[in-house]
PDB file of N, CA and C in Angstrom:
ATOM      1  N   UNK A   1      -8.388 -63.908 -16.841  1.00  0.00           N
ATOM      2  CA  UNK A   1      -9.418 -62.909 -16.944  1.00  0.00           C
ATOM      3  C   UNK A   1     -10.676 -63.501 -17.561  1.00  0.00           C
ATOM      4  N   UNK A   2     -10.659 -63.714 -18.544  1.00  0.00           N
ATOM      5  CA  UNK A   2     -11.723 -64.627 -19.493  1.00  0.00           C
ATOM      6  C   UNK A   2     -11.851 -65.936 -18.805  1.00  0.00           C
ATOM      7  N   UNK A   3     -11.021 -66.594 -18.375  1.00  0.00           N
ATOM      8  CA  UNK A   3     -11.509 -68.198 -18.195  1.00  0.00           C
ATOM      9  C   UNK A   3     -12.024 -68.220 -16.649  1.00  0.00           C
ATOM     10  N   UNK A   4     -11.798 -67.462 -15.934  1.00  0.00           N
ATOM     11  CA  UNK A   4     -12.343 -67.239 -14.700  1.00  0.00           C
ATOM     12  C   UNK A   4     -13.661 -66.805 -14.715  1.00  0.00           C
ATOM     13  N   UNK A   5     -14.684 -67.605 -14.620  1.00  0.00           N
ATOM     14  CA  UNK A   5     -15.872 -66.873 -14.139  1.00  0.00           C
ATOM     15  C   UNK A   5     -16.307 -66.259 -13.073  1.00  0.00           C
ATOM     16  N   UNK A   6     -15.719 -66.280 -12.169  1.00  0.00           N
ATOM     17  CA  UNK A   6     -15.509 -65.880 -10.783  1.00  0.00           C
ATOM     18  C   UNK A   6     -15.476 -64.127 -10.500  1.00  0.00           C
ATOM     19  N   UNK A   7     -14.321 -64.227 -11.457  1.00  0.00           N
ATOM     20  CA  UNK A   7     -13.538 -62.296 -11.440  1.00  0.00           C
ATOM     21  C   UNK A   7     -14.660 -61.592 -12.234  1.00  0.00           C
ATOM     22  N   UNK A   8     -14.520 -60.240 -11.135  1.00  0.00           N
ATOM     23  CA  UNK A   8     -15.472 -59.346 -12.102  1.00  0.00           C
ATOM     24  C   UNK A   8     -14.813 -58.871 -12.525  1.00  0.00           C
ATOM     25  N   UNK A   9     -15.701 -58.167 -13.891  1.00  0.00           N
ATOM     26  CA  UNK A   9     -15.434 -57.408 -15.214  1.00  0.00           C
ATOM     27  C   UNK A   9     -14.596 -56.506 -15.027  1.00  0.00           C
ATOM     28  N   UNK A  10     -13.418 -56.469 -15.972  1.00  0.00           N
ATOM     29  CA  UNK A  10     -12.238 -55.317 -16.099  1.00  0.00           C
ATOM     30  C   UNK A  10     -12.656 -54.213 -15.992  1.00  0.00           C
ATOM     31  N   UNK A  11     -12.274 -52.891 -15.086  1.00  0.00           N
ATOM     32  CA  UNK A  11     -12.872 -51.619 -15.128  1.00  0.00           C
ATOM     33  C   UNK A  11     -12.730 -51.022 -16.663  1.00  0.00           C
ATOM     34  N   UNK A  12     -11.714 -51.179 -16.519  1.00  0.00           N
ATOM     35  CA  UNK A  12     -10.869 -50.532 -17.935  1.00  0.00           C
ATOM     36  C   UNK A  12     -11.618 -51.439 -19.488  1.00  0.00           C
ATOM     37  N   UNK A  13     -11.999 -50.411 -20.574  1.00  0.00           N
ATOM     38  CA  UNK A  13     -12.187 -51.199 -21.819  1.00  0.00           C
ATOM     39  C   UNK A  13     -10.943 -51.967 -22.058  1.00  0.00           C
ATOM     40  N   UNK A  14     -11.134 -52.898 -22.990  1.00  0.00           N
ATOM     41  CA  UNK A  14     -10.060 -53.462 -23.297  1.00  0.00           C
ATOM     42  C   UNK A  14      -9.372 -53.089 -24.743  1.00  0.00           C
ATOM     43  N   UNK A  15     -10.439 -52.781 -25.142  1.00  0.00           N
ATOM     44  CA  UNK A  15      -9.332 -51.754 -26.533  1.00  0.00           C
ATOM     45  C   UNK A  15      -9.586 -50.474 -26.397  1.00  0.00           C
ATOM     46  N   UNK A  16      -8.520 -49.571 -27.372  1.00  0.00           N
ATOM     47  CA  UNK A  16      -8.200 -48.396 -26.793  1.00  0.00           C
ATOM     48  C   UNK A  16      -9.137 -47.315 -27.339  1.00  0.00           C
ATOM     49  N   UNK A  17      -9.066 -46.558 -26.358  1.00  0.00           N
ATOM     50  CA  UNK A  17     -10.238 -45.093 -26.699  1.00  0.00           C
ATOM     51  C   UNK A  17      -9.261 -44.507 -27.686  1.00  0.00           C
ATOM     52  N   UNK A  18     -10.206 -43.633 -28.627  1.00  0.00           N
ATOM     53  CA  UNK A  18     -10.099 -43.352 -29.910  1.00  0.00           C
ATOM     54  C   UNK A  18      -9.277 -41.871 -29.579  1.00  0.00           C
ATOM     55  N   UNK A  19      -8.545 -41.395 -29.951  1.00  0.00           N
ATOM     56  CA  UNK A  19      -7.690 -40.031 -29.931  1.00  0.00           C
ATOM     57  C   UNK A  19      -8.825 -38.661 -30.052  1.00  0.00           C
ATOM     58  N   UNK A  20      -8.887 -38.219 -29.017  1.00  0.00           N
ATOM     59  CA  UNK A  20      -9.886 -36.871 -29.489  1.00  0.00           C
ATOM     60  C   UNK A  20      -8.899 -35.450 -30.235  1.00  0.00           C
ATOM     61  N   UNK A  21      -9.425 -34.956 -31.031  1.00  0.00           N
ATOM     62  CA  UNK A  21      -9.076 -34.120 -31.977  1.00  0.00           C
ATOM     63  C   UNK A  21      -8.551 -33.519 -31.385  1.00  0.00           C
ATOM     64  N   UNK A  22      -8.022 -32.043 -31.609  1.00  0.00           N
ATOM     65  CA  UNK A  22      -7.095 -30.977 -30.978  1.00  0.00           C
ATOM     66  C   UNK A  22      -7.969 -29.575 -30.804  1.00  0.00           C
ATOM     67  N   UNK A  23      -8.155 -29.335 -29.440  1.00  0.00           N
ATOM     68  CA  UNK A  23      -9.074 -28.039 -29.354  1.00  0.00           C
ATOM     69  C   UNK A  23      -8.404 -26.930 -29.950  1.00  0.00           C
ATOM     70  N   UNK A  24      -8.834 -26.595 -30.961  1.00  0.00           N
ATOM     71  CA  UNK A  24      -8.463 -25.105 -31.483  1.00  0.00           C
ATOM     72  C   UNK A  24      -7.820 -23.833 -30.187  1.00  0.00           C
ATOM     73  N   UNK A  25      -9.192 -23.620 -29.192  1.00  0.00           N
ATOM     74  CA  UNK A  25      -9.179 -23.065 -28.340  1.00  0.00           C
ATOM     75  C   UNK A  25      -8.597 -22.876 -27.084  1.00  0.00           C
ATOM     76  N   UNK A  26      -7.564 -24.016 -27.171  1.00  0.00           N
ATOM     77  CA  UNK A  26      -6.455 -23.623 -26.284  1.00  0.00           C
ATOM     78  C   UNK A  26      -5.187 -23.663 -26.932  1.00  0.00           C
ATOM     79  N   UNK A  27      -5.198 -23.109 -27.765  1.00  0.00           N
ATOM     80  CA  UNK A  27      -3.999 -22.652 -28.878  1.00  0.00           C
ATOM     81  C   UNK A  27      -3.317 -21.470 -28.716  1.00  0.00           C
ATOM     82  N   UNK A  28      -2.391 -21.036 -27.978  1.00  0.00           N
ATOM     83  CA  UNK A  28      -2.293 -19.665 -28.115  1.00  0.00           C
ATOM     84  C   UNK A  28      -0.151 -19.684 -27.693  1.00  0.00           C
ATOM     85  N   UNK A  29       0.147 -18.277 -27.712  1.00  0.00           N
ATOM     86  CA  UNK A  29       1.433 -18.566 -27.637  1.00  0.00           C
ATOM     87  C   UNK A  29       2.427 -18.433 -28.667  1.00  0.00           C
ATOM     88  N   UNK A  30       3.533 -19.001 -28.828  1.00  0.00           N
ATOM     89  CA  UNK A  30       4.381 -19.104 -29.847  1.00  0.00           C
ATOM     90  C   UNK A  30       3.870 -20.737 -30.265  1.00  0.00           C
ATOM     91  N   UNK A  31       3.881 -20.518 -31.796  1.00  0.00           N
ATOM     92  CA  UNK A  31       3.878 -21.391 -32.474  1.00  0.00           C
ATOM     93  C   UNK A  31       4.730 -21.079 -33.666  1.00  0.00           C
ATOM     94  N   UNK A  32       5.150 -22.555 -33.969  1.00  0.00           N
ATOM     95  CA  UNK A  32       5.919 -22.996 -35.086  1.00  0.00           C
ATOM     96  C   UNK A  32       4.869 -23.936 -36.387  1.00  0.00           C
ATOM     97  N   UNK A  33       4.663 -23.267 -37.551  1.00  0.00           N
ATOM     98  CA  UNK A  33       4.156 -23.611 -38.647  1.00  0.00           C
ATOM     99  C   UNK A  33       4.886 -25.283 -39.433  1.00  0.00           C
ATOM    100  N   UNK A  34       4.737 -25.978 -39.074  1.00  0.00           N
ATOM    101  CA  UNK A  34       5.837 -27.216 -40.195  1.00  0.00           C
ATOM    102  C   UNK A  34       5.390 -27.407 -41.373  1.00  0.00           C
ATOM    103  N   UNK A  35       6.016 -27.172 -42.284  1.00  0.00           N
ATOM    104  CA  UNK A  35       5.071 -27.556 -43.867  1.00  0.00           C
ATOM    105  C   UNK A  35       5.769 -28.922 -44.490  1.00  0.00           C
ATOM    106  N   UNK A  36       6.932 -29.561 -43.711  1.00  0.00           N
ATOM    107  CA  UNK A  36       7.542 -31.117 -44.248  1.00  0.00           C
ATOM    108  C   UNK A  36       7.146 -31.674 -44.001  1.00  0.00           C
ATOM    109  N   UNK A  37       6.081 -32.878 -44.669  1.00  0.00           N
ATOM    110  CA  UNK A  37       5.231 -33.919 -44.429  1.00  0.00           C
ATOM    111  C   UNK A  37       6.383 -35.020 -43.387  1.00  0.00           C
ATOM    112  N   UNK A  38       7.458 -34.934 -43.582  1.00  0.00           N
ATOM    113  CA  UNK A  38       8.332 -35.917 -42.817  1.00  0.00           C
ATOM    114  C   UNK A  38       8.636 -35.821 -40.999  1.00  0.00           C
ATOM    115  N   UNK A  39       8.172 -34.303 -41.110  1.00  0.00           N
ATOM    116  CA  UNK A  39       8.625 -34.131 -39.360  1.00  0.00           C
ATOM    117  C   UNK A  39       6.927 -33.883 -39.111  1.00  0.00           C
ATOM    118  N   UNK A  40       5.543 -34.353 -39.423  1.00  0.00           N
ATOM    119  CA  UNK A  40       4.572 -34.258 -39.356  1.00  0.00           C
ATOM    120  C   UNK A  40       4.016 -34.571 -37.934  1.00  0.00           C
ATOM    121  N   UNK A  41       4.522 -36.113 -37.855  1.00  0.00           N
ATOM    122  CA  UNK A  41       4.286 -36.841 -36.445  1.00  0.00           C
ATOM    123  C   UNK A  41       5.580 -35.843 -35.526  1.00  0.00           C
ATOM    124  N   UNK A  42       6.082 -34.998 -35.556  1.00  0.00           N
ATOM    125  CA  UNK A  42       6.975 -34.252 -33.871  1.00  0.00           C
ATOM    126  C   UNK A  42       5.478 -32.604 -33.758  1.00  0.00           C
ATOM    127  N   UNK A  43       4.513 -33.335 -34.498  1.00  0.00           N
ATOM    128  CA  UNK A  43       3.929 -32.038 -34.557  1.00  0.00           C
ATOM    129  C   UNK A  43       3.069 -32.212 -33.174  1.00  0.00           C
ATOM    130  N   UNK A  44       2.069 -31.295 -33.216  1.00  0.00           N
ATOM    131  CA  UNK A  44       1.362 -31.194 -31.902  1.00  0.00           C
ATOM    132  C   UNK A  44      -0.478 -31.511 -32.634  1.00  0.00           C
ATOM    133  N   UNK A  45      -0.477 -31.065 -33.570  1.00  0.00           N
ATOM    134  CA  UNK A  45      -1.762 -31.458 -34.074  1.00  0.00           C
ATOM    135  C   UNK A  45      -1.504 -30.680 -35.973  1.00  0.00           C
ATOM    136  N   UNK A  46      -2.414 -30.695 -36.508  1.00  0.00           N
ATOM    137  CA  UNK A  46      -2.429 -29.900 -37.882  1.00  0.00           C
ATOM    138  C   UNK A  46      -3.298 -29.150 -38.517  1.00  0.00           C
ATOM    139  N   UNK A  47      -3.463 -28.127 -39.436  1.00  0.00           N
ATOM    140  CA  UNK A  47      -4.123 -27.337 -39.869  1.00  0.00           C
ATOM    141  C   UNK A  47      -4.185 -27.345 -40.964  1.00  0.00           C
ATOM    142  N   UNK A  48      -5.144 -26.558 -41.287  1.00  0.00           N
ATOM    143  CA  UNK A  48      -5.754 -26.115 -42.722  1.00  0.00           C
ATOM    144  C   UNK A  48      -5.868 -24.468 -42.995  1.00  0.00           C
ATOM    145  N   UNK A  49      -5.012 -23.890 -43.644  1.00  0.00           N
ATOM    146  CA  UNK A  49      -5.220 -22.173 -43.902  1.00  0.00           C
ATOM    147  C   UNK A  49      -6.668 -22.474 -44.727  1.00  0.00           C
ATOM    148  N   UNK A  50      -7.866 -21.851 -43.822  1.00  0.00           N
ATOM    149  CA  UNK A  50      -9.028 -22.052 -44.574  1.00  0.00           C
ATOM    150  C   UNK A  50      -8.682 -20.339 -45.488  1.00  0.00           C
ATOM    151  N   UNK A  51      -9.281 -20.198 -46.329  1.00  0.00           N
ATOM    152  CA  UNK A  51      -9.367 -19.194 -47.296  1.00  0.00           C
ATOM    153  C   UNK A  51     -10.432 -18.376 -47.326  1.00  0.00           C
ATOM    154  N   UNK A  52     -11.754 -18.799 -46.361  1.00  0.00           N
ATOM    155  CA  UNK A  52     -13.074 -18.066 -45.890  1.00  0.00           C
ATOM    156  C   UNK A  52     -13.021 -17.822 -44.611  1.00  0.00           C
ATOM    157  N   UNK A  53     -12.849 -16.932 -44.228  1.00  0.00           N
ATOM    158  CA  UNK A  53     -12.732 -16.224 -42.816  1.00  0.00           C
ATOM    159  C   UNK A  53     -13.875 -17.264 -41.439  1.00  0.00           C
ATOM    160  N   UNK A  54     -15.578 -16.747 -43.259  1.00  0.00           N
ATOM    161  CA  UNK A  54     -16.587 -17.485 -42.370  1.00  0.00           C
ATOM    162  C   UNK A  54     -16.845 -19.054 -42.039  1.00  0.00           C
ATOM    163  N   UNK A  55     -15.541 -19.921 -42.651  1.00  0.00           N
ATOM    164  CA  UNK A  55     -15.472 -21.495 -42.349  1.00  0.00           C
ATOM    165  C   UNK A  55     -14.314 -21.611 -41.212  1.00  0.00           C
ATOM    166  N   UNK A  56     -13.666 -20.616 -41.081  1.00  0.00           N
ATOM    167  CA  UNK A  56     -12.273 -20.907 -40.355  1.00  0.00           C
ATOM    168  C   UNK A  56     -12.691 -21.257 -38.419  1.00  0.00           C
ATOM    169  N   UNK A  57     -12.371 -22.170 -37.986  1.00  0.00           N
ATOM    170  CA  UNK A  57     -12.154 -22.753 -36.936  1.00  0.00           C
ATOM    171  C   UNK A  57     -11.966 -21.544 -35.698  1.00  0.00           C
ATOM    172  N   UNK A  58     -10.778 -21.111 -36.077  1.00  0.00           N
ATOM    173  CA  UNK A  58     -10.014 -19.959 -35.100  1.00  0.00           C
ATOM    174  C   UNK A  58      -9.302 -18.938 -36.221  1.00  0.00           C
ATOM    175  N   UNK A  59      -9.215 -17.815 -35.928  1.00  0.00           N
ATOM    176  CA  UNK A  59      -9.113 -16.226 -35.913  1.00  0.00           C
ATOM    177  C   UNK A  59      -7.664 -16.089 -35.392  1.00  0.00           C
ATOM    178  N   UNK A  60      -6.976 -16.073 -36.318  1.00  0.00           N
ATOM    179  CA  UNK A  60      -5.646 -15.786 -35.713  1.00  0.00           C
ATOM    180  C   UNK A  60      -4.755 -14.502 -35.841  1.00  0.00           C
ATOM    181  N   UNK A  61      -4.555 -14.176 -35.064  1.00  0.00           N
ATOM    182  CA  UNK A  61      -3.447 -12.453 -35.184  1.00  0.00           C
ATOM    183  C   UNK A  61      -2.095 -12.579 -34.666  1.00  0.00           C
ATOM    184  N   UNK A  62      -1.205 -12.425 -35.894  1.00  0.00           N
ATOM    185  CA  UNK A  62      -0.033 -12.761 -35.570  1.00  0.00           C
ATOM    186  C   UNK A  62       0.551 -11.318 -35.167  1.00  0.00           C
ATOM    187  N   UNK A  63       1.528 -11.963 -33.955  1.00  0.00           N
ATOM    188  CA  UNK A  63       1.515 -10.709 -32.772  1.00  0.00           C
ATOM    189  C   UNK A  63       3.141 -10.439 -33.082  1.00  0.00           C
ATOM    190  N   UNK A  64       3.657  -9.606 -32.854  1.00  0.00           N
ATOM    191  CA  UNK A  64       4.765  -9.258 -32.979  1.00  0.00           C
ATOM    192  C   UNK A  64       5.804  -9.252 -31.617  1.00  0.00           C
ATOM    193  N   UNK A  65       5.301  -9.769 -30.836  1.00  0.00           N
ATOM    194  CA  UNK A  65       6.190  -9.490 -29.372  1.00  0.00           C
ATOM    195  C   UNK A  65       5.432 -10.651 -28.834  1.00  0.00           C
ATOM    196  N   UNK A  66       6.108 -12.120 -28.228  1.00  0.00           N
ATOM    197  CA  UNK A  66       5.713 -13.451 -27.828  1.00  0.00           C
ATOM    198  C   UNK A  66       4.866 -12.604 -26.392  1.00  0.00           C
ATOM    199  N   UNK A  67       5.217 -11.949 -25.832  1.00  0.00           N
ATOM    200  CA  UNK A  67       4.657 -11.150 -24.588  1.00  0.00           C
ATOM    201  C   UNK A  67       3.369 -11.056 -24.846  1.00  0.00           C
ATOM    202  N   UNK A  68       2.749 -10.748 -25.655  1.00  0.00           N
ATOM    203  CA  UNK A  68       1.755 -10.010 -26.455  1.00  0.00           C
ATOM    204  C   UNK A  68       1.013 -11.615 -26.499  1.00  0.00           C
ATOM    205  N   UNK A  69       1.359 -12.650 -27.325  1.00  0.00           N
ATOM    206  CA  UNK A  69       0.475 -14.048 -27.249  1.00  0.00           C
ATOM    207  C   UNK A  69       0.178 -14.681 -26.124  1.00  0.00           C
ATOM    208  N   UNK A  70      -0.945 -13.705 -25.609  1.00  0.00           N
ATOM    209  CA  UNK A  70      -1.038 -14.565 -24.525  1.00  0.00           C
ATOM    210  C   UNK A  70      -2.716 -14.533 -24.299  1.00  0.00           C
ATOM    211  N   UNK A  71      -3.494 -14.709 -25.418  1.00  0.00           N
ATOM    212  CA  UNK A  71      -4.602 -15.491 -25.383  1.00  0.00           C
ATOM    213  C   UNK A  71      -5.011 -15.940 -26.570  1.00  0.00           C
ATOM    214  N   UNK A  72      -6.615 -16.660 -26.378  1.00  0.00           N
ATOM    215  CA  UNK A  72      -6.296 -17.736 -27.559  1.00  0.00           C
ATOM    216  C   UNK A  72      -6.929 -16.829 -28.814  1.00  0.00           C
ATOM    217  N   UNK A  73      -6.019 -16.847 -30.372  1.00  0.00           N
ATOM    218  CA  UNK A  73      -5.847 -16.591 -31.596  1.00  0.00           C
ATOM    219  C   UNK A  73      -4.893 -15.878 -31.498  1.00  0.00           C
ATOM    220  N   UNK A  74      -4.452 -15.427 -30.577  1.00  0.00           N
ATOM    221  CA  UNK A  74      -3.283 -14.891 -30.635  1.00  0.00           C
ATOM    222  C   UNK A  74      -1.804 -15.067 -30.906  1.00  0.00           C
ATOM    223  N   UNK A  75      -0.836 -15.653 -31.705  1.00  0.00           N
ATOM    224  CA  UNK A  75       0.291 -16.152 -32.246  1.00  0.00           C
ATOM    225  C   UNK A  75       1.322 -15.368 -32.137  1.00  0.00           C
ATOM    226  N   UNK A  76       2.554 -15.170 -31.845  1.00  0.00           N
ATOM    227  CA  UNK A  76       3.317 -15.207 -31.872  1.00  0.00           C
ATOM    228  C   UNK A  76       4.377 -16.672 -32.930  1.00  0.00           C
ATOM    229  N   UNK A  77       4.638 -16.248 -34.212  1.00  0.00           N
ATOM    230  CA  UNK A  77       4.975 -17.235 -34.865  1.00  0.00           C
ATOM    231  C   UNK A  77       6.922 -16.826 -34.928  1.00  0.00           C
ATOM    232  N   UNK A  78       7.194 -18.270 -34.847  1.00  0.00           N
ATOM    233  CA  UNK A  78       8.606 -18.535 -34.581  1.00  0.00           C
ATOM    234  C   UNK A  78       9.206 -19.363 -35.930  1.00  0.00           C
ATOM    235  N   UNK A  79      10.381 -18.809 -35.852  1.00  0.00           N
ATOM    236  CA  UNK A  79      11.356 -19.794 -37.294  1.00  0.00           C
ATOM    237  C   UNK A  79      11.774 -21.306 -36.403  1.00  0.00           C
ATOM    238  N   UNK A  80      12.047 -21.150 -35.778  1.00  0.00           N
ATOM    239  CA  UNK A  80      12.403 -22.977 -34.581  1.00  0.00           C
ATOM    240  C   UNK A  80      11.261 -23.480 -33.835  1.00  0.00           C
ATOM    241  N   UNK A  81      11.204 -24.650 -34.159  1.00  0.00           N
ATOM    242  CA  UNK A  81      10.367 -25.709 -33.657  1.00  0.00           C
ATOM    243  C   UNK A  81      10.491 -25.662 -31.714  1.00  0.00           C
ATOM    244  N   UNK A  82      11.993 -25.405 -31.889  1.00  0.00           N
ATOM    245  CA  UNK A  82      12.564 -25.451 -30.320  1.00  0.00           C
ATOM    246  C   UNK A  82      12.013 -24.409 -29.386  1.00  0.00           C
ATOM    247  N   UNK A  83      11.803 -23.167 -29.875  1.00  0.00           N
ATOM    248  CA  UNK A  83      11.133 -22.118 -28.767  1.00  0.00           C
ATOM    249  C   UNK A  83       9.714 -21.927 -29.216  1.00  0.00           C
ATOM    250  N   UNK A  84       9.405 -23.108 -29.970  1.00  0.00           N
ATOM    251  CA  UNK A  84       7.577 -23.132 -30.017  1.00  0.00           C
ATOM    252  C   UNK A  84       6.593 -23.580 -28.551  1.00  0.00           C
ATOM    253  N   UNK A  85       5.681 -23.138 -28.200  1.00  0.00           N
ATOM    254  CA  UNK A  85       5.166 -23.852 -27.206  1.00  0.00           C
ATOM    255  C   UNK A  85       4.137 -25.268 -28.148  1.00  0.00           C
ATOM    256  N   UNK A  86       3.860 -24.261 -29.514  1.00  0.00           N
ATOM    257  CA  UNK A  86       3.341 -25.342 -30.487  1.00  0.00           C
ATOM    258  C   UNK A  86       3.820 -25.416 -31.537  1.00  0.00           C
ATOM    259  N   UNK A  87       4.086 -27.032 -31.990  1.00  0.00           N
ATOM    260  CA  UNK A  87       4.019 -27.313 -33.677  1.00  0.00           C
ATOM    261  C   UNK A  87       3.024 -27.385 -33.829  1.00  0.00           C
ATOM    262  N   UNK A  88       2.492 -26.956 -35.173  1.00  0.00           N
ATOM    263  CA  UNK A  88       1.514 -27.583 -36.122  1.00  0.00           C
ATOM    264  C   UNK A  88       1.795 -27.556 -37.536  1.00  0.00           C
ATOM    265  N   UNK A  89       1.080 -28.576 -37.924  1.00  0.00           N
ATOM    266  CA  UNK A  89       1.581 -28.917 -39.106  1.00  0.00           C
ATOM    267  C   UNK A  89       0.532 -28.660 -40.252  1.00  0.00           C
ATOM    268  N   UNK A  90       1.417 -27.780 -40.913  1.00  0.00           N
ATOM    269  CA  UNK A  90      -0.033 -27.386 -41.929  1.00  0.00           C
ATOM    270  C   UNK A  90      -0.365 -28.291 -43.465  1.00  0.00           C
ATOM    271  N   UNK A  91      -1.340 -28.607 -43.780  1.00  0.00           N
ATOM    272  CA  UNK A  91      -2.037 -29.155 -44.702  1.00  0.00           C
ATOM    273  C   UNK A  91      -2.586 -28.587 -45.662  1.00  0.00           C
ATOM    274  N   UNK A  92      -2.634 -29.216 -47.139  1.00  0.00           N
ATOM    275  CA  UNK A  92      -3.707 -28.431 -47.981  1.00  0.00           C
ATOM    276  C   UNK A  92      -4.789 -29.371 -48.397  1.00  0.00           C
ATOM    277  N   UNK A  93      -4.957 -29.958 -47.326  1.00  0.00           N
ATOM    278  CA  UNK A  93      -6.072 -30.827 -47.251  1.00  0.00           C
ATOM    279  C   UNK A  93      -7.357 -31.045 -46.028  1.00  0.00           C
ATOM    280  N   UNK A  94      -8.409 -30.152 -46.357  1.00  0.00           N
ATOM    281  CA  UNK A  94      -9.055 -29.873 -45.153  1.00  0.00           C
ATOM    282  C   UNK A  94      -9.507 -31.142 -44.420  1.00  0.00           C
ATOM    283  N   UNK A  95      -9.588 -32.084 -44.880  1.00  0.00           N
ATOM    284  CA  UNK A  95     -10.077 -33.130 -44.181  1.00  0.00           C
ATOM    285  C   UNK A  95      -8.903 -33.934 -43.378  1.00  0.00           C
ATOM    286  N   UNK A  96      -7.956 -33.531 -43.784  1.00  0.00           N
ATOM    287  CA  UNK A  96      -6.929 -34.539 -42.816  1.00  0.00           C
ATOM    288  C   UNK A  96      -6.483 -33.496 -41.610  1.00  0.00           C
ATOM    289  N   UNK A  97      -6.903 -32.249 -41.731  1.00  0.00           N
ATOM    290  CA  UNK A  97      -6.468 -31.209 -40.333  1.00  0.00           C
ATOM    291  C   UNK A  97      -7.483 -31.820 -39.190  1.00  0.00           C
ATOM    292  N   UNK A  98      -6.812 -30.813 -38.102  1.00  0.00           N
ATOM    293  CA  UNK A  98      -7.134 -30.611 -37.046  1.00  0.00           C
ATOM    294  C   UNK A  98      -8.536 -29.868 -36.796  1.00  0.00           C
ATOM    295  N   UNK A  99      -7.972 -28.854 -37.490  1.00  0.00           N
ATOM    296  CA  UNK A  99      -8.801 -27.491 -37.644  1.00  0.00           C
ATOM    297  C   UNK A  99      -8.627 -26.671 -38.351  1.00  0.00           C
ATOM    298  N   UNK A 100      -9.017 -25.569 -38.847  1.00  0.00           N
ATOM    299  CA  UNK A 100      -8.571 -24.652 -40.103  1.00  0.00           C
ATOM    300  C   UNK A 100      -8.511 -22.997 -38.668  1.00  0.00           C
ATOM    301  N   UNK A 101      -7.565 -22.473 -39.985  1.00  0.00           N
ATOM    302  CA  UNK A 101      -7.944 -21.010 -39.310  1.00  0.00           C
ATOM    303  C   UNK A 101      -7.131 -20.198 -40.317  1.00  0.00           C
ATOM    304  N   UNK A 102      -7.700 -18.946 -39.988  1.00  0.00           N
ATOM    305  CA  UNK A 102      -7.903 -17.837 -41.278  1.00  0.00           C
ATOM    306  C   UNK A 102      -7.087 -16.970 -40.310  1.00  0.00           C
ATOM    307  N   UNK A 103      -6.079 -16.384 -40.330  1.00  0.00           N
ATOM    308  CA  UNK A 103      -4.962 -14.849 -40.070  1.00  0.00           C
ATOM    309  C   UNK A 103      -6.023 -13.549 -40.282  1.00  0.00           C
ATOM    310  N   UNK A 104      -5.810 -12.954 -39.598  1.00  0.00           N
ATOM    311  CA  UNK A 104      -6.431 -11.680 -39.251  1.00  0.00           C
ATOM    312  C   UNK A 104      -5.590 -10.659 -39.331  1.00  0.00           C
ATOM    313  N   UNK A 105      -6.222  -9.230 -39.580  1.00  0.00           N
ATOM    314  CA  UNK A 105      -5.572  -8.183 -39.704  1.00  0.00           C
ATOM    315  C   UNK A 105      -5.574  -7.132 -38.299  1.00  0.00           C
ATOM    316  N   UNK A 106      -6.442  -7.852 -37.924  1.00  0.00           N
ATOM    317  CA  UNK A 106      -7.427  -6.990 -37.139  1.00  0.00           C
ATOM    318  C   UNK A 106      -7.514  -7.446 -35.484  1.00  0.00           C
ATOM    319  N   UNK A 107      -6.653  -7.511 -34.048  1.00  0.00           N
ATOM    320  CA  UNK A 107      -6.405  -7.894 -33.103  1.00  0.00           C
ATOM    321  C   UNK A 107      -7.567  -8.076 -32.635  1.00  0.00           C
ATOM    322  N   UNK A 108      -8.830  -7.469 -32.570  1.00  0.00           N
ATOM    323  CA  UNK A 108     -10.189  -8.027 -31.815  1.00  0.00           C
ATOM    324  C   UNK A 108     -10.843  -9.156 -32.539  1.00  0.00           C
ATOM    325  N   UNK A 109     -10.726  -9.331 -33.698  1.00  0.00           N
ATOM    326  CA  UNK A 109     -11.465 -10.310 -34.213  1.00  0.00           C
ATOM    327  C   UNK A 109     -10.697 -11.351 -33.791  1.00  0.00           C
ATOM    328  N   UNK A 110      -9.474 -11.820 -33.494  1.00  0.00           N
ATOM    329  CA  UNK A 110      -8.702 -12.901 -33.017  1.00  0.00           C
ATOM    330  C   UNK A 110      -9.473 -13.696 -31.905  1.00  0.00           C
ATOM    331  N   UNK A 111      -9.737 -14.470 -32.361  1.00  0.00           N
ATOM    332  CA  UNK A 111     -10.179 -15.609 -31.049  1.00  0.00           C
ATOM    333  C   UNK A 111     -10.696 -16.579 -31.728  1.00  0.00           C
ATOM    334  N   UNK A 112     -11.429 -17.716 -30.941  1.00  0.00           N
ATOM    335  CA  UNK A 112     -11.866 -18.985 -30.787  1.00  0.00           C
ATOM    336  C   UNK A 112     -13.722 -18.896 -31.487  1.00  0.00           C
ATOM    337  N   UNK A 113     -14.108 -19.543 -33.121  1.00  0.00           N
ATOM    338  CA  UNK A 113     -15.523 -19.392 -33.394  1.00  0.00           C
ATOM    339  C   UNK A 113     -16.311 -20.546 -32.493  1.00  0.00           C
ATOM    340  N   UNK A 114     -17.117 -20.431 -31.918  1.00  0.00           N
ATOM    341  CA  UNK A 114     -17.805 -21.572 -31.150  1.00  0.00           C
ATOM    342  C   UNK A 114     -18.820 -22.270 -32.073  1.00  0.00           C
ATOM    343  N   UNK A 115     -18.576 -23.631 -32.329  1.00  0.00           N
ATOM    344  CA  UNK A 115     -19.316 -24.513 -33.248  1.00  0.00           C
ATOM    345  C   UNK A 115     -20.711 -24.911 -32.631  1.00  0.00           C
TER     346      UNK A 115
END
């Protein structure tokens, strides 16, 4: 590759593209909460319970019937990892999450804040 002057340039970079973060906004469904730093990596991405509604990422309303989660802030939260469509793994460290999001009382306010 290199010692050939001949061959053109690799399409492909040669070191690797950087991991893009986890869209908040296509989050929706049953999810499973992990709080053991040890099963962190089987997670799907991680969070931050922000504590200000007005910093929080996504608006979440935890739904009582998985039927019911079926758009995004909408949760359906599960005790097994196994009938999650998501892990995430929660943090009390805002800078090492994904994203933060604040629980709602209130089913319309549930959704996705646009940054």
């Amino acid at each position: 590759m290199a010692l050939n002057p001949f061959q053109p340039a690799p399409r492909m970079p040669l070191a690797a593209t950087s991991l893009s973060s986890v869209d908040p906004c296509r989050v929706f469904g049953t999810v499973y909460l992990e709080t053991d730093p040890r099963r962190q990596s089987r997670c799907f991405g991680s969070v931050y319970m922000e504590p200000e509604a007005d910093f929080a990422d996504l608006m979440v309303f935890k739904e009582t019937s998985k039927l019911f989660a079926d758009k995004v802030g909408l949760w359906y939260l599960t005790d097994s990892p196994n009938f999650a469509d998501y892990s995430l793994f929660v943090t009390d460290n805002r800078n090492l999450a994904d994203f933060s999001i604040q629980f709602t009382k209130s089913r319309s306010y549930a959704g996705c804040r646009k940054q």
